[in-house]
Every structure is written in C-alpha cells, then in structure tokens.
Protein backbone atom coordinates (compact mmCIF):
# COMPACT_ATOMS: atom_id res chain seq x y z
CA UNK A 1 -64.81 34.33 49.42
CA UNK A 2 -65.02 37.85 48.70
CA UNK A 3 -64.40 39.23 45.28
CA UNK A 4 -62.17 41.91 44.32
CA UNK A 5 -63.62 43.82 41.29
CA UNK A 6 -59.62 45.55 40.22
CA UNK A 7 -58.53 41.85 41.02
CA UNK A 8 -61.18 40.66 38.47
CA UNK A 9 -60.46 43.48 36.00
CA UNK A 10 -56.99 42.79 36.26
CA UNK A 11 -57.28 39.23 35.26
CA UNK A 12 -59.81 39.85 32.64
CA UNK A 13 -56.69 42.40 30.87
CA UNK A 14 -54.61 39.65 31.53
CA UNK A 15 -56.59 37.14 29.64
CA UNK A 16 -57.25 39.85 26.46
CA UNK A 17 -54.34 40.90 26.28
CA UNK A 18 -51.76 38.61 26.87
CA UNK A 19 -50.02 40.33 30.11
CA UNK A 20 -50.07 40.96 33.38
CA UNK A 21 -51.80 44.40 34.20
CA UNK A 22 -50.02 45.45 37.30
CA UNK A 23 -46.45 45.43 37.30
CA UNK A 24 -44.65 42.32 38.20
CA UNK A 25 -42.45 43.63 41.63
CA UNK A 26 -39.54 41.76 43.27
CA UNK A 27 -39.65 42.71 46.79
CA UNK A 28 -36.53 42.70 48.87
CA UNK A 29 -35.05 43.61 52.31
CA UNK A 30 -31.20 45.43 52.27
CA UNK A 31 -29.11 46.40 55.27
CA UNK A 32 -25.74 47.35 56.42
CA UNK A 33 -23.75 44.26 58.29
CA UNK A 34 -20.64 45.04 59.68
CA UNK A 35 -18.72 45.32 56.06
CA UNK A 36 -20.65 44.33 53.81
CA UNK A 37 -24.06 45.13 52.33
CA UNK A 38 -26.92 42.25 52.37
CA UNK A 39 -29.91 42.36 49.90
CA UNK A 40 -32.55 39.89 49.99
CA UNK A 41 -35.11 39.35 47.07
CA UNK A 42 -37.80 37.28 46.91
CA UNK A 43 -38.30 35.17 44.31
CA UNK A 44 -40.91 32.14 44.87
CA UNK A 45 -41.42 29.53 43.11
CA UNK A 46 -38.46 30.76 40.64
CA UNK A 47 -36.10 28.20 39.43
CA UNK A 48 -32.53 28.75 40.33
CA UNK A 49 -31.62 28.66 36.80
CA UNK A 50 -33.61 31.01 35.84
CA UNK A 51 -32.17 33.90 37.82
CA UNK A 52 -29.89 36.02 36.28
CA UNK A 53 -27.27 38.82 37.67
CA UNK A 54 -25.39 41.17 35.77
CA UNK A 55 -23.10 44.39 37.04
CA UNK A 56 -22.57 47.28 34.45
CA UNK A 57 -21.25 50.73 35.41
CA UNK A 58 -22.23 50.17 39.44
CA UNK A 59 -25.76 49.13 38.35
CA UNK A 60 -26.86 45.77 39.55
CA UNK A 61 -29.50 44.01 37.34
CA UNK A 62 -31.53 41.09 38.94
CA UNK A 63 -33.50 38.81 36.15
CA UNK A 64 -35.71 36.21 36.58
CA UNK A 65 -38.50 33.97 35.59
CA UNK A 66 -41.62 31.85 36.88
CA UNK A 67 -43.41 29.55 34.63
CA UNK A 68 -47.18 30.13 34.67
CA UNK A 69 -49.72 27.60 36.18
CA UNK A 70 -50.59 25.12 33.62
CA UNK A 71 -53.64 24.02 32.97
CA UNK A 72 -53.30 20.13 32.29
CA UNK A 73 -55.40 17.54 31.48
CA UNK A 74 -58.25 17.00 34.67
CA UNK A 75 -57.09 20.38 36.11
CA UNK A 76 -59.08 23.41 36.76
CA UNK A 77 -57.36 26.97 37.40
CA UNK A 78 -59.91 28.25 40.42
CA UNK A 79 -57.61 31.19 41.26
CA UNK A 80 -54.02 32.01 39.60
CA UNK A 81 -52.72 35.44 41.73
CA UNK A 82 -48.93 34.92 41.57
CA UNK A 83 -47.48 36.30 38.87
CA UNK A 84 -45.52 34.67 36.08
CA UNK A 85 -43.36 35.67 33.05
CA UNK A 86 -39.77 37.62 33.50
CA UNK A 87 -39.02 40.00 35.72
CA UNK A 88 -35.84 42.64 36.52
CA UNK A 89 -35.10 45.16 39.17
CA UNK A 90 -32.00 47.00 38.87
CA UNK A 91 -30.20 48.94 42.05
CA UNK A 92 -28.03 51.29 42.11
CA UNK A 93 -24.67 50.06 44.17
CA UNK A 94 -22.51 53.22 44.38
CA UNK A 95 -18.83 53.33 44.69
CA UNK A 96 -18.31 52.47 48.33
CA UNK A 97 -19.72 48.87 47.28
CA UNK A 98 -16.85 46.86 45.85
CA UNK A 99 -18.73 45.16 43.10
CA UNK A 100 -16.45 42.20 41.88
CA UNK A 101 -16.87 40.76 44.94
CA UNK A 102 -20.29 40.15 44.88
CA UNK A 103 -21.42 36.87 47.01
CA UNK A 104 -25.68 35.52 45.71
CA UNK A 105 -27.03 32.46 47.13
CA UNK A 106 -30.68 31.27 46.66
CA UNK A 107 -32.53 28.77 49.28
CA UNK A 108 -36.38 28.66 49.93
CA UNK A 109 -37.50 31.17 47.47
CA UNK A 110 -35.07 33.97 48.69
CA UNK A 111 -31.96 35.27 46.40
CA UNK A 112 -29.65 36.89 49.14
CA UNK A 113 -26.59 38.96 47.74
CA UNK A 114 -23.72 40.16 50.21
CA UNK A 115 -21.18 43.07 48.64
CA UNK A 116 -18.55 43.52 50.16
CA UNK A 117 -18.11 47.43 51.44
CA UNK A 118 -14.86 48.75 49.47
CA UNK A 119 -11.38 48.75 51.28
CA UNK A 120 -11.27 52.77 50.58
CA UNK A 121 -15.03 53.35 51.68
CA UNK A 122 -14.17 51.72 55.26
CA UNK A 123 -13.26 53.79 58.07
CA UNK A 124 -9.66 53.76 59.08
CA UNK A 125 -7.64 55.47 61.86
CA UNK A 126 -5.08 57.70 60.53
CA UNK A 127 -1.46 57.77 62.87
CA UNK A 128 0.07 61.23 63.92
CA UNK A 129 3.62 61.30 63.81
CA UNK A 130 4.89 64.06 66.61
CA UNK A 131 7.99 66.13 66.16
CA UNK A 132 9.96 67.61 68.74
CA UNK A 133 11.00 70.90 66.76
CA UNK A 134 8.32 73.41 66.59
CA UNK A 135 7.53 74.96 63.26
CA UNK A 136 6.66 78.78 63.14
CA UNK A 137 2.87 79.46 61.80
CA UNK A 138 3.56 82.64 58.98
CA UNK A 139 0.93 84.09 56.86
C-alpha cells in the first residue's frame, strides 16, 4: 500500500482540528430529457432522512449528512477516506425550470431530482391566420 503524504496531512488536520481539510463535494450528473431536467447526486452511505431540499428564489439547496465511522469496542479504524459530517450544494435552476414541480427520489446511494421544464420555456408552434384582403405597407 502506497502512502499519500497530502492524504496523511490531511488526516492529521482532521484529527487536530476537528474537520475535514478538503472540502466535502457532492458530485452529480444533470441533463436535458425530453421536458424535464434530471440531476443526479451522489450521496453514499447517507441516510434518506437525512437529506434535505429546499427551493428559495430559483436556488435549489441540497443538504445532507453521513455519520462518521465509529470506533467501537474490538474495532480498529485502519483507513477512514469517506467523508462524514453535513454537506450542501446549491444550483442555480433559472426560470425556464418550473420549480414547484420538483420530483427527488433516492435508491442505492443516488438522490435523482427531475424538474419539470416550464409550460412558457417549451417550444410551441405559433398558427398564421391568412387574409384574403391585402393591406397597403406605408411608411
């Protein structure tokens, strides 16, 4: 097993100080599906209930919290990499994104939102009415 000396430093801050010394991230995946917008986020070994979502002013907030590894009775922590504590990323969902619609479900580790695109941001035919009596162009 190689040895990382930022990894090591990293977890030595951690231990002094009481927090994680990189930033805690919450990758995700987000693409365009027909009408509606799909984010993915992952989030393992997060509890369901521990995930919270909140909309304010078009900006989506996405909490959420892992427990860290405790160290019971018999047990020795060899290696503890995955990061625990709370957690937030906040995105930006514009006004083409109709945002009381929002749809989140969370299976295997993965928090997937789908929001809806807004009726007024869709693409829509518009119908030309023709007349029979020509109108005179004057500047």
């Amino acid at each position: 097993m190689r040895t990382d000396p930022f990894r090591e430093f990293d977890r030595l801050t951690q231990n002094l100080l009481g927090q994680a010394a990189r930033p805690v991230t919450m990758p995700i995946d987000a693409f365009r599906d027909d009408h509606e917008f799909v984010v993915s986020f992952d989030l393992p070994g997060v509890d369901a209930d521990s995930i919270d979502l909140e909309v304010e002013r078009n900006v989506l907030t996405v909490r959420a919290s892992r427990p860290p590894l405790q160290n019971a009775e018999g047990r020795e922590i060899v290696l503890n990499e995955r990061p625990a504590g709370a957690f937030s990323r906040q995105l930006f969902l514009g006004d083409t994104l109709d945002a009381d619609r929002i749809d989140a479900a969370y299976a295997d580790g993965v928090l997937t939102l789908r929001i809806p695109i807004a009726e007024q941001a869709k693409p829509r035919k518009i119908s030309i009415h023709a007349t029979d009596r020509q109108q005179a162009i004057s500047r």
